[in-house]
PDB file of N, CA and C in Angstrom:
ATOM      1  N   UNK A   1       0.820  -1.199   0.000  1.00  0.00           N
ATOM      2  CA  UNK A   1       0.000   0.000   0.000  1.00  0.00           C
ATOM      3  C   UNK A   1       0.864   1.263   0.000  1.00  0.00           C
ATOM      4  N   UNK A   2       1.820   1.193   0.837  1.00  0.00           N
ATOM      5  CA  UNK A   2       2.799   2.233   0.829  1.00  0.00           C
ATOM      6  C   UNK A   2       3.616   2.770  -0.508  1.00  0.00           C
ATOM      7  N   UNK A   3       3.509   1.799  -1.423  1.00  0.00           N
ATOM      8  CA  UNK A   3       4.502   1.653  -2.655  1.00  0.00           C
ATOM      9  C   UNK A   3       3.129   2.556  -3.559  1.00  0.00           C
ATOM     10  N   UNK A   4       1.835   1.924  -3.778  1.00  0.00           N
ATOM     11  CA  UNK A   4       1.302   2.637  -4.259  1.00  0.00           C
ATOM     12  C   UNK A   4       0.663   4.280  -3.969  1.00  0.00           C
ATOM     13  N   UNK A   5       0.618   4.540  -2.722  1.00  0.00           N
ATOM     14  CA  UNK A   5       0.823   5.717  -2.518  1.00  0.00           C
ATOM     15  C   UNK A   5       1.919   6.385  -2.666  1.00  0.00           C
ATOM     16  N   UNK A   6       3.302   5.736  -2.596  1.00  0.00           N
ATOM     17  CA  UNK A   6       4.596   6.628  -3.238  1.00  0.00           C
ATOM     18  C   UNK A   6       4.506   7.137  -4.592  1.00  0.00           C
ATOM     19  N   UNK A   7       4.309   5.754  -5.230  1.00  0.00           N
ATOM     20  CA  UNK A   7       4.347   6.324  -6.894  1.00  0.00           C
ATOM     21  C   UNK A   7       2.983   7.678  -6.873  1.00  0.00           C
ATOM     22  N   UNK A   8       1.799   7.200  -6.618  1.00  0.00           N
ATOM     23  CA  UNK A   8       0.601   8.516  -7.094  1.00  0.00           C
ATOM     24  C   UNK A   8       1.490   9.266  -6.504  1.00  0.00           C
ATOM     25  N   UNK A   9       2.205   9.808  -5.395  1.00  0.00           N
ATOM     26  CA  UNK A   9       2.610  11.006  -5.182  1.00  0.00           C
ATOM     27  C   UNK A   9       3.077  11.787  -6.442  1.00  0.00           C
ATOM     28  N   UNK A  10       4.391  10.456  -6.956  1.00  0.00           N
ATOM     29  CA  UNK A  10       5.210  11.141  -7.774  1.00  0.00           C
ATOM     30  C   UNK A  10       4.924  11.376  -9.207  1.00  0.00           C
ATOM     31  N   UNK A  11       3.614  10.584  -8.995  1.00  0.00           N
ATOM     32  CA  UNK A  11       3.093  11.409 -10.965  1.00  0.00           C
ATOM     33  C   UNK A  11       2.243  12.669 -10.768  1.00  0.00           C
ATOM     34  N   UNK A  12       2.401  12.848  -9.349  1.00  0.00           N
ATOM     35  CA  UNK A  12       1.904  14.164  -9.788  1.00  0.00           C
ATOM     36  C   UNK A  12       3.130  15.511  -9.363  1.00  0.00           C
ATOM     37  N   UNK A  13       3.779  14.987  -9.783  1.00  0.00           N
ATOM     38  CA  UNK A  13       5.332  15.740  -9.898  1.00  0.00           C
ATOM     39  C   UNK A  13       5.638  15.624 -11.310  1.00  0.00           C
ATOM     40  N   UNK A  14       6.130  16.963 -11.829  1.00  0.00           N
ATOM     41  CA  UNK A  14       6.755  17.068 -13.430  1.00  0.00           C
ATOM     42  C   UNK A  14       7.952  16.932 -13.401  1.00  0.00           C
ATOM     43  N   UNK A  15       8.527  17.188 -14.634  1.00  0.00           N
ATOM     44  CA  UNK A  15      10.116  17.083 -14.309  1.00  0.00           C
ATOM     45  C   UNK A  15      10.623  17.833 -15.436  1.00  0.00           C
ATOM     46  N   UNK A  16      11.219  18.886 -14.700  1.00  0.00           N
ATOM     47  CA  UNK A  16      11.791  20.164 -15.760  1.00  0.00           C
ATOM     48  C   UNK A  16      13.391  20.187 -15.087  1.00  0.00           C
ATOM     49  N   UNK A  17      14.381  19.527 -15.399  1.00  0.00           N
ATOM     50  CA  UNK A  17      16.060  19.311 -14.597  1.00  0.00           C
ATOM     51  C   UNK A  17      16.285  21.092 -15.370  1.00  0.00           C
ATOM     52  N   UNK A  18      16.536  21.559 -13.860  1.00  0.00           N
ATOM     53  CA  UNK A  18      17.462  22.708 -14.465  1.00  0.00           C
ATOM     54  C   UNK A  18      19.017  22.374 -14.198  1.00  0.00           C
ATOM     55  N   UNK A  19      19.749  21.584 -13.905  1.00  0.00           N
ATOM     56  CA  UNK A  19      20.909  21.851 -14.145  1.00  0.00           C
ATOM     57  C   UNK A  19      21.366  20.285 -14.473  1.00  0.00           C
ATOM     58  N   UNK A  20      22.447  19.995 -14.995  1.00  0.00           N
ATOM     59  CA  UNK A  20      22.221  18.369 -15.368  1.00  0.00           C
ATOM     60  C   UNK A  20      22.851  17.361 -14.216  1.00  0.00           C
ATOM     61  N   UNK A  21      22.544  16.347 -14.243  1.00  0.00           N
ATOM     62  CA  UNK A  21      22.907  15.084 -13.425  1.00  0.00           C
ATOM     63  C   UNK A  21      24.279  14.694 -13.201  1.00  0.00           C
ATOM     64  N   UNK A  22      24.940  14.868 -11.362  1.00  0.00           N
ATOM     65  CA  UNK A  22      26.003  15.105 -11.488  1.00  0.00           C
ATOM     66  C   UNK A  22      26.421  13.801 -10.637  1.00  0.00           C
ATOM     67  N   UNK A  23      27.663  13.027 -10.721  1.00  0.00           N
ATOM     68  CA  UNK A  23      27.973  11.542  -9.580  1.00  0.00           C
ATOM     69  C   UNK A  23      27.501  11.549  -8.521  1.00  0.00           C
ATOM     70  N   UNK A  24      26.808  10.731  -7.665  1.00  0.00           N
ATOM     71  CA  UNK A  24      26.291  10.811  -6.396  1.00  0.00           C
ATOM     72  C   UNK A  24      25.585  11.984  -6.141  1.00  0.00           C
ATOM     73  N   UNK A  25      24.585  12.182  -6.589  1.00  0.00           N
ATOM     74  CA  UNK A  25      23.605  13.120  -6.782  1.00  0.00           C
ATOM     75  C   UNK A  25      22.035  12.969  -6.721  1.00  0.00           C
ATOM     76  N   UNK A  26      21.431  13.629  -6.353  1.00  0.00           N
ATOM     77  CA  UNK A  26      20.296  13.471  -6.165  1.00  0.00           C
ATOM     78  C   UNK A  26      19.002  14.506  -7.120  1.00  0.00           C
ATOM     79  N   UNK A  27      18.028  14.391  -7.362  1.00  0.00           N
ATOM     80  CA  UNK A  27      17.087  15.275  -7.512  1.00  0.00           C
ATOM     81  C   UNK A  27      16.384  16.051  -6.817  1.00  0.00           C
ATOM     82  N   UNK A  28      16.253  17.658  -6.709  1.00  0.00           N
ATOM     83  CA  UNK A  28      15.617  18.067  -5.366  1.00  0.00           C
ATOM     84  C   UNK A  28      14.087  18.666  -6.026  1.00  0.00           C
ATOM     85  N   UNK A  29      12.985  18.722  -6.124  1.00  0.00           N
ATOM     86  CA  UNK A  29      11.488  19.070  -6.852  1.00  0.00           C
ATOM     87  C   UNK A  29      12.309  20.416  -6.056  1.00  0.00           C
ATOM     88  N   UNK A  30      12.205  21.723  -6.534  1.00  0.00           N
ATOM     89  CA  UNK A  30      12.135  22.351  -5.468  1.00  0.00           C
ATOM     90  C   UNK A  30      10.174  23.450  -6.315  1.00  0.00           C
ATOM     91  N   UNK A  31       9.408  22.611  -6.798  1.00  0.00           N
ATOM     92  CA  UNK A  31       8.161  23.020  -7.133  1.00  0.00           C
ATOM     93  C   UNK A  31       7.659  21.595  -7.898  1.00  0.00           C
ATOM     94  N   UNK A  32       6.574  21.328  -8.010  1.00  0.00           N
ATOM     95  CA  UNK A  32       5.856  20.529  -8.777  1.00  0.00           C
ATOM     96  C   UNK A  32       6.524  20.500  -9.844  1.00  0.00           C
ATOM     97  N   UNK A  33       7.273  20.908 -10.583  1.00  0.00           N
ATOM     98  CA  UNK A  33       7.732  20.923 -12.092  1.00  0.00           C
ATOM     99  C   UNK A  33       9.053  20.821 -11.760  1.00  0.00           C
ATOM    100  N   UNK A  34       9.881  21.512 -11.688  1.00  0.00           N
ATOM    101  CA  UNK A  34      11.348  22.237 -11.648  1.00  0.00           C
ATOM    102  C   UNK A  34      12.061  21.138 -10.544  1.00  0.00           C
ATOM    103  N   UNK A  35      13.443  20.678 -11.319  1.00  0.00           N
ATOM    104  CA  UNK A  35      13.970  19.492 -10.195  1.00  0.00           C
ATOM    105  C   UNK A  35      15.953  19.922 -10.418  1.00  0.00           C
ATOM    106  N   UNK A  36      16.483  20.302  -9.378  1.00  0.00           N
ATOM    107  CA  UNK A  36      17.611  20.670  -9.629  1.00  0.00           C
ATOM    108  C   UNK A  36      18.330  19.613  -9.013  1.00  0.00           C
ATOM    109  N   UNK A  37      19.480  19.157  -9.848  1.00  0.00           N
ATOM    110  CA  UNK A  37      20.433  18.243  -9.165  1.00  0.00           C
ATOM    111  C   UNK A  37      21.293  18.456  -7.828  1.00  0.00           C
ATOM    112  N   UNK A  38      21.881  18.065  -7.041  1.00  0.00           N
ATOM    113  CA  UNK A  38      22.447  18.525  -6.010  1.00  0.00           C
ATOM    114  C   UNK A  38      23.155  16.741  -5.653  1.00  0.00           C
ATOM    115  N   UNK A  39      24.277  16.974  -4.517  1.00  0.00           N
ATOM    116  CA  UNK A  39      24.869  16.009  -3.736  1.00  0.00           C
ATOM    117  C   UNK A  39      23.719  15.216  -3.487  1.00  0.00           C
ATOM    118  N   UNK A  40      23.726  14.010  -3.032  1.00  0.00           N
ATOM    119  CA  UNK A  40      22.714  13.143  -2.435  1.00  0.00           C
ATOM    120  C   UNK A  40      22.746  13.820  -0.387  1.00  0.00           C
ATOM    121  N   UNK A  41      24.131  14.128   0.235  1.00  0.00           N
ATOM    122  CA  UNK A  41      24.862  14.245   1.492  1.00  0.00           C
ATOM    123  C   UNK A  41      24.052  15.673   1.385  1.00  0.00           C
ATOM    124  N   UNK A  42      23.860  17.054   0.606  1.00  0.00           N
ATOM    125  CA  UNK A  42      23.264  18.103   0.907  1.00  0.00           C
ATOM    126  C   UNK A  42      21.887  17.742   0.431  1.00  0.00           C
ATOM    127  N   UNK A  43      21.261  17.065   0.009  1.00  0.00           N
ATOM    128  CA  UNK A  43      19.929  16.697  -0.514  1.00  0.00           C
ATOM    129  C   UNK A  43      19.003  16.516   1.100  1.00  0.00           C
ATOM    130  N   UNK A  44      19.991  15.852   1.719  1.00  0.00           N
ATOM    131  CA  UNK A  44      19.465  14.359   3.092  1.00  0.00           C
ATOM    132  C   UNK A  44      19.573  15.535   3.936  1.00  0.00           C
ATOM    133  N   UNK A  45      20.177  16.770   4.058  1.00  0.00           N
ATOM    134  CA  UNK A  45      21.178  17.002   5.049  1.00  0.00           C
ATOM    135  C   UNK A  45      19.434  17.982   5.967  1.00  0.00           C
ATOM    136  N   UNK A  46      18.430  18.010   5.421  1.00  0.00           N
ATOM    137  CA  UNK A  46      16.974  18.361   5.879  1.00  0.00           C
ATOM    138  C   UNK A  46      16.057  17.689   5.663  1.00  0.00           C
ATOM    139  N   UNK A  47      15.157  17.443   6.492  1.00  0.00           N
ATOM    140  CA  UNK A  47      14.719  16.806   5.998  1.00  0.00           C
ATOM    141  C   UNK A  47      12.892  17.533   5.338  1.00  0.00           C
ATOM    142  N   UNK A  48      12.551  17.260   4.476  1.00  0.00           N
ATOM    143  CA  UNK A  48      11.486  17.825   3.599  1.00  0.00           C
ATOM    144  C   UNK A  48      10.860  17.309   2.963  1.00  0.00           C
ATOM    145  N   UNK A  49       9.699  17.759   2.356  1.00  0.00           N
ATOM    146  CA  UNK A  49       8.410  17.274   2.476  1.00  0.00           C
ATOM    147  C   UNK A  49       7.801  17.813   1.195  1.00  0.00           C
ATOM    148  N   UNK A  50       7.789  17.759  -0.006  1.00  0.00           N
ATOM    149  CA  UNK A  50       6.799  18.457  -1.425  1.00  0.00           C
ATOM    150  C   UNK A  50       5.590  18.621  -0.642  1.00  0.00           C
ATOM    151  N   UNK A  51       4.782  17.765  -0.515  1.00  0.00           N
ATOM    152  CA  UNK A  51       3.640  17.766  -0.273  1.00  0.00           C
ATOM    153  C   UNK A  51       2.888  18.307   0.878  1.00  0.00           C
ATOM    154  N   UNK A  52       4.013  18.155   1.637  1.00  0.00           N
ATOM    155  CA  UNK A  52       3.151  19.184   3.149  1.00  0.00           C
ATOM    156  C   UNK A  52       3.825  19.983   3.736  1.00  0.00           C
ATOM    157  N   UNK A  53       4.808  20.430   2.770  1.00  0.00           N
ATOM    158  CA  UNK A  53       5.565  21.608   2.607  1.00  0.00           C
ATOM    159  C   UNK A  53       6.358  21.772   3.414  1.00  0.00           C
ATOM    160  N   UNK A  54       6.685  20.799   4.393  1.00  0.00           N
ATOM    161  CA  UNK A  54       7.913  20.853   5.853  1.00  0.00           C
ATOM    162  C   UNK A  54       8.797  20.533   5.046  1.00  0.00           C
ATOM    163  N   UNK A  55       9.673  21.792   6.043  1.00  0.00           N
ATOM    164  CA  UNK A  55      11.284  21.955   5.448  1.00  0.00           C
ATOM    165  C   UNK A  55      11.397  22.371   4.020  1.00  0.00           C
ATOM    166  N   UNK A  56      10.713  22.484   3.421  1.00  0.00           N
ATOM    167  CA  UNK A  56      10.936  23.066   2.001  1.00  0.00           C
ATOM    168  C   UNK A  56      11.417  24.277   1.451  1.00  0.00           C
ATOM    169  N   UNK A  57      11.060  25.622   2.634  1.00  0.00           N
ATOM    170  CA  UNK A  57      11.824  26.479   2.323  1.00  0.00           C
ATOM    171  C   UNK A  57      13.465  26.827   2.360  1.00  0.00           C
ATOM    172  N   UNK A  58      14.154  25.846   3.392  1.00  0.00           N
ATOM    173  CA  UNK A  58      14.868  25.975   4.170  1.00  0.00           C
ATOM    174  C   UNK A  58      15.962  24.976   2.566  1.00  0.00           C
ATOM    175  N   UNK A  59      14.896  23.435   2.369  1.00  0.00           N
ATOM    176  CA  UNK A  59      15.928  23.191   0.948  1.00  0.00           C
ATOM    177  C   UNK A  59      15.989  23.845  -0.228  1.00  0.00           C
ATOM    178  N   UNK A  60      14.976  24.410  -0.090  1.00  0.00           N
ATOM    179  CA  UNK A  60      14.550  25.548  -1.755  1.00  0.00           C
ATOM    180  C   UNK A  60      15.752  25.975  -1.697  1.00  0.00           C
ATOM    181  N   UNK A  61      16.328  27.009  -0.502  1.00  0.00           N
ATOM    182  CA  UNK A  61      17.422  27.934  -0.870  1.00  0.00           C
ATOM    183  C   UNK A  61      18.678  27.056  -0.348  1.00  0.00           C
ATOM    184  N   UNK A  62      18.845  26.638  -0.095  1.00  0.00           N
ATOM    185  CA  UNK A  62      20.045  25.205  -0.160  1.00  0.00           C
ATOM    186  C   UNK A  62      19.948  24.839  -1.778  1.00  0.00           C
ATOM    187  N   UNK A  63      19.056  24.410  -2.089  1.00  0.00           N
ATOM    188  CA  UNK A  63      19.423  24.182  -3.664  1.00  0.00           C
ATOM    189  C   UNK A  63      19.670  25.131  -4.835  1.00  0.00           C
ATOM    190  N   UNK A  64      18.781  26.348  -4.711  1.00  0.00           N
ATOM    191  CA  UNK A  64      18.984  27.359  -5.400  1.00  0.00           C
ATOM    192  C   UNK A  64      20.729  27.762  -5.039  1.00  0.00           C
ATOM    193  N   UNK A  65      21.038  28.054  -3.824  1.00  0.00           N
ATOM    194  CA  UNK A  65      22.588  27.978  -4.029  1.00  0.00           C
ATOM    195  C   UNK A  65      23.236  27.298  -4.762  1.00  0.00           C
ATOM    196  N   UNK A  66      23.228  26.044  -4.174  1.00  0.00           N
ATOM    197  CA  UNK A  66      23.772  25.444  -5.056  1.00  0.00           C
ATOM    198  C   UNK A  66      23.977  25.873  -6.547  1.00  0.00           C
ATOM    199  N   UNK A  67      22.696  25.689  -7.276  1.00  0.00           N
ATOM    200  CA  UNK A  67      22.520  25.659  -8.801  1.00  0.00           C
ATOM    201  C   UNK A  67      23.241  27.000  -8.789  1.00  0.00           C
ATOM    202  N   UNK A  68      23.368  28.000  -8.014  1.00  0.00           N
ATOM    203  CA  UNK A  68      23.925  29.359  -8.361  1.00  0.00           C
ATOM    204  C   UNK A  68      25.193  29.526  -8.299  1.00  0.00           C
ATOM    205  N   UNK A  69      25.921  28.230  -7.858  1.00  0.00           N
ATOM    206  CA  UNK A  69      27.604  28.554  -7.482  1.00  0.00           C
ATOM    207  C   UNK A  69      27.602  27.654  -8.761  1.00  0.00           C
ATOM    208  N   UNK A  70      27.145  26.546  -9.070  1.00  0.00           N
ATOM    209  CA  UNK A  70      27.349  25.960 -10.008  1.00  0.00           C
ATOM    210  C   UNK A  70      27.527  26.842 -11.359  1.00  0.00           C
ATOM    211  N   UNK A  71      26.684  27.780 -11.664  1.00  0.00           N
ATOM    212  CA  UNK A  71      26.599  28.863 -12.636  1.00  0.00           C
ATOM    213  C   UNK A  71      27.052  29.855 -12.509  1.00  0.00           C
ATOM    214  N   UNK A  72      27.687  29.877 -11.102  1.00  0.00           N
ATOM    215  CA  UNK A  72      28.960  30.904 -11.069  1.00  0.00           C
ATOM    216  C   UNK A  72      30.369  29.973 -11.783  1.00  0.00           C
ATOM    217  N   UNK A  73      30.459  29.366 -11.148  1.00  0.00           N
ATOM    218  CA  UNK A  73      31.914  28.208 -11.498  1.00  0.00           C
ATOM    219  C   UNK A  73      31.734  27.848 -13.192  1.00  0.00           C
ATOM    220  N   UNK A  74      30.610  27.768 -14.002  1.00  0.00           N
ATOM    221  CA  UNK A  74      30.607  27.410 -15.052  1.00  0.00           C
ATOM    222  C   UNK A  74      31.218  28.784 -15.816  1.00  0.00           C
ATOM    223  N   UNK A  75      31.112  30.131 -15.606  1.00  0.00           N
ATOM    224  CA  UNK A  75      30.697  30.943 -15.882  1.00  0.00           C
ATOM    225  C   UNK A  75      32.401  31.784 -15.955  1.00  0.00           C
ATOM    226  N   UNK A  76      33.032  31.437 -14.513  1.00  0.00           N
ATOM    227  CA  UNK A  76      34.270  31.711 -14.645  1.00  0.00           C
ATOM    228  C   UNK A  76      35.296  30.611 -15.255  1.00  0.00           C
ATOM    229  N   UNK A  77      35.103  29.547 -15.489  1.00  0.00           N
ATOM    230  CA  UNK A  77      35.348  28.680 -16.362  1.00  0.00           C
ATOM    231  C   UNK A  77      35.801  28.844 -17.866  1.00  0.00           C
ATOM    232  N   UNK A  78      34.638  29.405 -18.731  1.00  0.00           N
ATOM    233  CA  UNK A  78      34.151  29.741 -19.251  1.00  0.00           C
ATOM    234  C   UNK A  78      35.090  31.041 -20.380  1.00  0.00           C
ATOM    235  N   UNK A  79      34.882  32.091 -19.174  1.00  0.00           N
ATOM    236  CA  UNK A  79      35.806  32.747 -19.703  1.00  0.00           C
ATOM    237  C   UNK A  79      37.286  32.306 -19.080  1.00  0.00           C
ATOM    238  N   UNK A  80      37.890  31.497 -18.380  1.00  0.00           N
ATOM    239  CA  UNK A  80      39.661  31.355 -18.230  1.00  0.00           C
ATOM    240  C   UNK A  80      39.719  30.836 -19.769  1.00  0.00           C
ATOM    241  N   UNK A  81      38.789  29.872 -20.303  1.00  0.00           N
ATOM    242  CA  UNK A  81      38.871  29.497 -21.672  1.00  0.00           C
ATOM    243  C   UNK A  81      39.169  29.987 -22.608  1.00  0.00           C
ATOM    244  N   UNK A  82      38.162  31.589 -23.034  1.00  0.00           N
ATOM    245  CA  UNK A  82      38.436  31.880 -23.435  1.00  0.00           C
ATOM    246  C   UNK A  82      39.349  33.045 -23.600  1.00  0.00           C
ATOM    247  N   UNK A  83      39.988  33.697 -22.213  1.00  0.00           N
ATOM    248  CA  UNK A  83      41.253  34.408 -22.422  1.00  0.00           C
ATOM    249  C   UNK A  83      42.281  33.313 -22.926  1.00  0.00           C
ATOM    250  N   UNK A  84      42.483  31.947 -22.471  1.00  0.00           N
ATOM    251  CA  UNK A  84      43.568  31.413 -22.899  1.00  0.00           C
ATOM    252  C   UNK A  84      43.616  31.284 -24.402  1.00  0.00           C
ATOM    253  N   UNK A  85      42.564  31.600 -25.380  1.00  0.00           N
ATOM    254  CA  UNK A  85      42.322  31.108 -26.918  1.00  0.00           C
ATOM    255  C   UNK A  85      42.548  32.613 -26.949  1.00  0.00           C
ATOM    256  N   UNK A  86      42.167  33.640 -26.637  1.00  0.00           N
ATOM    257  CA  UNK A  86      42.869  34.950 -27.160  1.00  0.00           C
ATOM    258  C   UNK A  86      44.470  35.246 -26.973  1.00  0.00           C
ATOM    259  N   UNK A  87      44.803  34.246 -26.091  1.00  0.00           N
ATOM    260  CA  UNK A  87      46.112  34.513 -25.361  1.00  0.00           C
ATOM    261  C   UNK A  87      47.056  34.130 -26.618  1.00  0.00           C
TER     262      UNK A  87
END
């Protein structure tokens, strides 16, 4: 019974990955649609709830960091690249 109440949960979850799938990683919903990758160790590290909304604000912005250093680090990356091809 438990198994079938897991899955209905999760079809009614979409899946829009904003950032892509990284080793030992997890998926975080941080909305019905929108699912950002993160560590599995910062995923666990609260515990939270889609559906009855405990702890969710607290991982929302735990993950939104995340995805935001990630797109910082891509970003300075990015350009060391390309000064070294002008270099």
């Amino acid at each position: 019974m438990a198994d079938a109440r897991t899955r209905a949960k999760r079809r009614t979850l979409g899946f829009n990955p904003l950032n892509s799938p990284l080793l030992g990683c997890e998926g975080h919903h941080v909305n019905r649609f929108d699912v950002i990758y993160m560590p599995t160790k910062l995923h666990q590290s609260i515990h939270h709830n889609q559906h009855t909304g405990r702890g969710m604000a607290q991982m929302n912005a735990i993950a939104y960091n995340f995805l935001f250093k990630q797109e910082v680090e891509a970003a300075i990356a990015a350009k060391e690249i390309q000064n070294v091809n002008c270099a």
